[in-house]
PDB file of N, CA and C in Angstrom:
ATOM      1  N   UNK A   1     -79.728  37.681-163.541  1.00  0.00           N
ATOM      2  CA  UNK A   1     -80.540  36.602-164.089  1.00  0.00           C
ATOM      3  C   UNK A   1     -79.900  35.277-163.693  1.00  0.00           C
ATOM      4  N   UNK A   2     -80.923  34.333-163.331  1.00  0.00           N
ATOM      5  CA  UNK A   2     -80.020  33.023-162.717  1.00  0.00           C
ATOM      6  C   UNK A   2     -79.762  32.013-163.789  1.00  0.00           C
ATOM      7  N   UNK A   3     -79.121  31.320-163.853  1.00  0.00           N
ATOM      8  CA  UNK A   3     -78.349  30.701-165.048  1.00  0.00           C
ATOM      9  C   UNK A   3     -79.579  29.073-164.494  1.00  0.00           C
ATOM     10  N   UNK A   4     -80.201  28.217-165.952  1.00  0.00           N
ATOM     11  CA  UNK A   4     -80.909  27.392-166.256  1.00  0.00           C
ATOM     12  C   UNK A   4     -79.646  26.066-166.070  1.00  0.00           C
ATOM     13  N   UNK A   5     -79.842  24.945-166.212  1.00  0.00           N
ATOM     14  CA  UNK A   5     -79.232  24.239-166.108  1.00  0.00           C
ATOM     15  C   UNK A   5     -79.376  23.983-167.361  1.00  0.00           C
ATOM     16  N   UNK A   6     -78.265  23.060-168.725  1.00  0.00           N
ATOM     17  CA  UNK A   6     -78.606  22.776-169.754  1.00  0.00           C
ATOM     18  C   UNK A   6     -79.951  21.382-170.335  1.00  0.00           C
ATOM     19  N   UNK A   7     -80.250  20.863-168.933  1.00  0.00           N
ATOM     20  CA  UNK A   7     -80.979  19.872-169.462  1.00  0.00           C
ATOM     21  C   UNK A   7     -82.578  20.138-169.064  1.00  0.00           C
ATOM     22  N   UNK A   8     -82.705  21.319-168.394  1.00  0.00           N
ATOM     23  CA  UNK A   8     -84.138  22.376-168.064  1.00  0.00           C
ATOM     24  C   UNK A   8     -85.026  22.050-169.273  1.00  0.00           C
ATOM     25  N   UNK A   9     -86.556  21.159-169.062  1.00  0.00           N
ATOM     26  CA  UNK A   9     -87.224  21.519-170.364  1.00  0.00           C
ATOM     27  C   UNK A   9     -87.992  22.633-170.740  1.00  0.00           C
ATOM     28  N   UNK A  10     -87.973  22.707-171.713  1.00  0.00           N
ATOM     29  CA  UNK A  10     -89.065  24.088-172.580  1.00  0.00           C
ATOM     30  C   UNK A  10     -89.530  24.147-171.915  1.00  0.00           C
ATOM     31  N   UNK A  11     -91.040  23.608-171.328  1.00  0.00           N
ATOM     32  CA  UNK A  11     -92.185  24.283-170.362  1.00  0.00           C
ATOM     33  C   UNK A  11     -91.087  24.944-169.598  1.00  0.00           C
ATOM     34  N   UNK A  12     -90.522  24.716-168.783  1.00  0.00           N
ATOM     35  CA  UNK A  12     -90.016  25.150-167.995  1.00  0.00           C
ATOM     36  C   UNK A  12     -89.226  26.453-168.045  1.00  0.00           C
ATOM     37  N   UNK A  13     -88.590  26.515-168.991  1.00  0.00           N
ATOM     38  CA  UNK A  13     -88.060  27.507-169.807  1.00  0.00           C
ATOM     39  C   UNK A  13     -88.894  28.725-170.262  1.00  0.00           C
ATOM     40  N   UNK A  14     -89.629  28.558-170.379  1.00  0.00           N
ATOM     41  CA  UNK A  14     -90.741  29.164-171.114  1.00  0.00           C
ATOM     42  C   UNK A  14     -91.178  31.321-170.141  1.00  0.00           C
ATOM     43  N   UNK A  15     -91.500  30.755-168.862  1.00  0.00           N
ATOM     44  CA  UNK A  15     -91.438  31.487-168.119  1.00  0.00           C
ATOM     45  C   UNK A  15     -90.342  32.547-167.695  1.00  0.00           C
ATOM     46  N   UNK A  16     -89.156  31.864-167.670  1.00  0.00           N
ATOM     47  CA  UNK A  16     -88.021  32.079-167.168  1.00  0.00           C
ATOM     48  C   UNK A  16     -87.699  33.056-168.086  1.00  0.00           C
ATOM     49  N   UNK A  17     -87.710  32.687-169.505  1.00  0.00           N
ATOM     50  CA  UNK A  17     -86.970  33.938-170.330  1.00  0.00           C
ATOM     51  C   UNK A  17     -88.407  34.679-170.762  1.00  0.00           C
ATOM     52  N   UNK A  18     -89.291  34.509-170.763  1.00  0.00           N
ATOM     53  CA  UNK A  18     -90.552  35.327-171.081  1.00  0.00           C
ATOM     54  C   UNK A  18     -90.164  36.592-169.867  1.00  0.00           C
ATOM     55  N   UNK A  19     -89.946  36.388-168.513  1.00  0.00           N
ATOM     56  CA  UNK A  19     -89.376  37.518-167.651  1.00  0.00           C
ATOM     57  C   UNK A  19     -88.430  37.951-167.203  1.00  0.00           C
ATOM     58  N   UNK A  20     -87.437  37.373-167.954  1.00  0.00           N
ATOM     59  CA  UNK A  20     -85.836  37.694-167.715  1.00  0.00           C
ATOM     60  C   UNK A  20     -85.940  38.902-168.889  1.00  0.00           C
ATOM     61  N   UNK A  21     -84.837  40.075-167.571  1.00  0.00           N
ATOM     62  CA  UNK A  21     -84.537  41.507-168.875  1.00  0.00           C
ATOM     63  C   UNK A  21     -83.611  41.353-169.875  1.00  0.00           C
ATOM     64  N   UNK A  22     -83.395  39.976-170.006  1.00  0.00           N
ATOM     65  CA  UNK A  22     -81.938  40.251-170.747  1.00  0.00           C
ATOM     66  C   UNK A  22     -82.051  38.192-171.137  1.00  0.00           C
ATOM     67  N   UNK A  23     -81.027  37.990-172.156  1.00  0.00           N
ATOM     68  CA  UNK A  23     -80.735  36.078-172.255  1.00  0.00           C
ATOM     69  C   UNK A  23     -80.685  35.938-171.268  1.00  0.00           C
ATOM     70  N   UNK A  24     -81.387  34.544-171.001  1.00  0.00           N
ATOM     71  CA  UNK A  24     -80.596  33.444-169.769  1.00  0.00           C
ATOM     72  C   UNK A  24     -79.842  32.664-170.222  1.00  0.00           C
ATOM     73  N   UNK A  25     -78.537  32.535-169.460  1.00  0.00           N
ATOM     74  CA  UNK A  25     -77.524  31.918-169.321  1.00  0.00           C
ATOM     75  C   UNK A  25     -77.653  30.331-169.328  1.00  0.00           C
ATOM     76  N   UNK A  26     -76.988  29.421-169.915  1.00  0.00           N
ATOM     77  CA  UNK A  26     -77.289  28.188-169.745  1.00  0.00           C
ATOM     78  C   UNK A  26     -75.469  27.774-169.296  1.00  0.00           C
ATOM     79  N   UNK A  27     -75.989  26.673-168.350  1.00  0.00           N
ATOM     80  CA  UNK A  27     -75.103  26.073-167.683  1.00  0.00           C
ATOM     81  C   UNK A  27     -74.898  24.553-167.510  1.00  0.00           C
ATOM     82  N   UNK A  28     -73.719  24.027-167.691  1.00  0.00           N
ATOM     83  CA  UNK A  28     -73.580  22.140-167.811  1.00  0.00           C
ATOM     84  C   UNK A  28     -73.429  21.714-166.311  1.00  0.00           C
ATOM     85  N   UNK A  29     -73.373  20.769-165.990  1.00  0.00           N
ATOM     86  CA  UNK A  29     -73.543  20.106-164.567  1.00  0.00           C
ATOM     87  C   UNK A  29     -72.506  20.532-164.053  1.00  0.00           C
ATOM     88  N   UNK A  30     -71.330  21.156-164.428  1.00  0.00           N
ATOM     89  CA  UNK A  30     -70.210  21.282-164.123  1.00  0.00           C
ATOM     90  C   UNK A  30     -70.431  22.992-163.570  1.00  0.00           C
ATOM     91  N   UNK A  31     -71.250  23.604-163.708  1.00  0.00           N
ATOM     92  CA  UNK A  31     -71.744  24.886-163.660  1.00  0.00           C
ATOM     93  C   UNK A  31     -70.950  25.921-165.229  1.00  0.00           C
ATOM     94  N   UNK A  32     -70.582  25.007-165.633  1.00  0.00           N
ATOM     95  CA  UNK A  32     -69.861  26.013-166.988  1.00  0.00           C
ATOM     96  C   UNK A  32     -70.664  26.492-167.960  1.00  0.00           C
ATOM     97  N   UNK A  33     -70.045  27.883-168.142  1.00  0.00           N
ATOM     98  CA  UNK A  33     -71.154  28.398-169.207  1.00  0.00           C
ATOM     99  C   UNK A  33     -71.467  27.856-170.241  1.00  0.00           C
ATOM    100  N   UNK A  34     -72.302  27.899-170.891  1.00  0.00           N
ATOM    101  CA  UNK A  34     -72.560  26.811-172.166  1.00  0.00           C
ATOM    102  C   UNK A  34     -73.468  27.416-173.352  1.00  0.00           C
ATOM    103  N   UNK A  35     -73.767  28.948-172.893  1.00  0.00           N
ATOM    104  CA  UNK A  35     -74.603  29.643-173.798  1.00  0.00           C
ATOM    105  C   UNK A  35     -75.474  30.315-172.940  1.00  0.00           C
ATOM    106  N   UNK A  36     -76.528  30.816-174.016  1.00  0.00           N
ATOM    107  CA  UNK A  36     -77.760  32.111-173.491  1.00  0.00           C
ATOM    108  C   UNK A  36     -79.093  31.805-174.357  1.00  0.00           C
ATOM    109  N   UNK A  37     -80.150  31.713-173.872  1.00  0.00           N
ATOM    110  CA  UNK A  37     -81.508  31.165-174.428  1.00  0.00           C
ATOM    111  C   UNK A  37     -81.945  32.870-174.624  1.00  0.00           C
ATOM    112  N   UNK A  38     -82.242  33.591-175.601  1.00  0.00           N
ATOM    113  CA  UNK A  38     -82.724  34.947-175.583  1.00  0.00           C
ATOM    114  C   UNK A  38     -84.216  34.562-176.441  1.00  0.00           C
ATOM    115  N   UNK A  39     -85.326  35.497-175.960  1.00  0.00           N
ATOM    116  CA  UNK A  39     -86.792  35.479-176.136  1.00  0.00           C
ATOM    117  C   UNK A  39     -86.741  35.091-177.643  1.00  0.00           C
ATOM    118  N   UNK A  40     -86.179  35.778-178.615  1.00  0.00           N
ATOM    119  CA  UNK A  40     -86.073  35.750-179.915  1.00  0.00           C
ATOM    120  C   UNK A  40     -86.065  34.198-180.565  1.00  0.00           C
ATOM    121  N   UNK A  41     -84.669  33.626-179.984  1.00  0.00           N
ATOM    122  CA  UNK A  41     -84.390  32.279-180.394  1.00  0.00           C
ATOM    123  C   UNK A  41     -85.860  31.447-179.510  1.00  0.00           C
ATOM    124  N   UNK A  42     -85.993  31.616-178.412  1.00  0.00           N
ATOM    125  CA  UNK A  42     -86.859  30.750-177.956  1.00  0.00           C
ATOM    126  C   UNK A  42     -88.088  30.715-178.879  1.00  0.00           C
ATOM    127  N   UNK A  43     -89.089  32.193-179.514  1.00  0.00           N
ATOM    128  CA  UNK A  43     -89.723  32.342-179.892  1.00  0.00           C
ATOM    129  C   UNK A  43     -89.723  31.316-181.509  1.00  0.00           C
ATOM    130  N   UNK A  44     -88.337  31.323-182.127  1.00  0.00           N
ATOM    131  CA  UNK A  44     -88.899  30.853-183.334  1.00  0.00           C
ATOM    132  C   UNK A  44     -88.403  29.685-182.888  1.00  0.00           C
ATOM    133  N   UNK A  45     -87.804  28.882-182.081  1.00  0.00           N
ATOM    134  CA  UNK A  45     -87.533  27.469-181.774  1.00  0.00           C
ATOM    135  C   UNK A  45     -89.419  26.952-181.720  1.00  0.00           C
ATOM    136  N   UNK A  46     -90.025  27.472-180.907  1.00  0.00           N
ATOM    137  CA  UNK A  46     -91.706  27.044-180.839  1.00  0.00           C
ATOM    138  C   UNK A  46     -92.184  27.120-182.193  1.00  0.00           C
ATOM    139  N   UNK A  47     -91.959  28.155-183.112  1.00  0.00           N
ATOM    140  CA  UNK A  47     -92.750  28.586-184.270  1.00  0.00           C
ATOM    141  C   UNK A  47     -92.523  27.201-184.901  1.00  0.00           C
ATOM    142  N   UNK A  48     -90.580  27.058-185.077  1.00  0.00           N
ATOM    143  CA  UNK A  48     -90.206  25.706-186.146  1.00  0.00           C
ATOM    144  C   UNK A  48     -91.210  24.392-185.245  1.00  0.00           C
ATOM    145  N   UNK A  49     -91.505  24.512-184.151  1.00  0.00           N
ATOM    146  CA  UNK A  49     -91.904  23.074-183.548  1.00  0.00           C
ATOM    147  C   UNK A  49     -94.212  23.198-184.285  1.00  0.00           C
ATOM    148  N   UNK A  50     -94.136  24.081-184.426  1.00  0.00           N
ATOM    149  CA  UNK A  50     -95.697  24.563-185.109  1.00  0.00           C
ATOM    150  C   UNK A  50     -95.748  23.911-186.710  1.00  0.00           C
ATOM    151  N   UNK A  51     -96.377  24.394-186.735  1.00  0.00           N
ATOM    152  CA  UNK A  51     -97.009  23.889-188.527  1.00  0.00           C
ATOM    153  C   UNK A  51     -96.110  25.271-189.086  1.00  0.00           C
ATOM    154  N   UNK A  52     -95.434  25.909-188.881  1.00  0.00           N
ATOM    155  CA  UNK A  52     -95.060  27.242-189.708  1.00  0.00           C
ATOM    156  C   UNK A  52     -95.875  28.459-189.822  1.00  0.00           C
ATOM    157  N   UNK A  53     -97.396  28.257-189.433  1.00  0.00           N
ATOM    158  CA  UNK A  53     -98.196  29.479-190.388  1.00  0.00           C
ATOM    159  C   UNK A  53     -98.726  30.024-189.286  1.00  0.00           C
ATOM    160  N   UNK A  54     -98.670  31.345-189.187  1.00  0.00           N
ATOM    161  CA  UNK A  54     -99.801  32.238-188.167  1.00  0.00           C
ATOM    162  C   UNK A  54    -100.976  32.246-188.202  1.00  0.00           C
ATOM    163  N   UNK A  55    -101.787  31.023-188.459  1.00  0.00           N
ATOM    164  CA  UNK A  55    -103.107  31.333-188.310  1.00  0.00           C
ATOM    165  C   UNK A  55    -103.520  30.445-188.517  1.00  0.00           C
TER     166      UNK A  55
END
């Protein structure tokens, strides 16, 4: 899986871990690791940016 840069926006993001088998890796300009964006966290990061309610 190829590692995102840390300043990559959401849209952009969006794709990337929707088809990655596993977290993507996030990386600082320096190429240092800096963390992992996994479907889960991405998923409720959108939910908190929603009104909260499924429907």
């Amino acid at each position: 899986v190829e590692p995102v840069s840390h300043d990559t926006q959401l849209s952009e993001l969006i794709g990337t871990v929707a088809h990655a088998p596993c977290g993507v890796p996030v990386v600082g300009d320096d190429g240092k690791y800096m963390g992992v964006i996994k479907k889960a966290n991405l998923l409720a990061t959108l939910d908190r940016e929603g009104d909260g309610t499924n429907g």
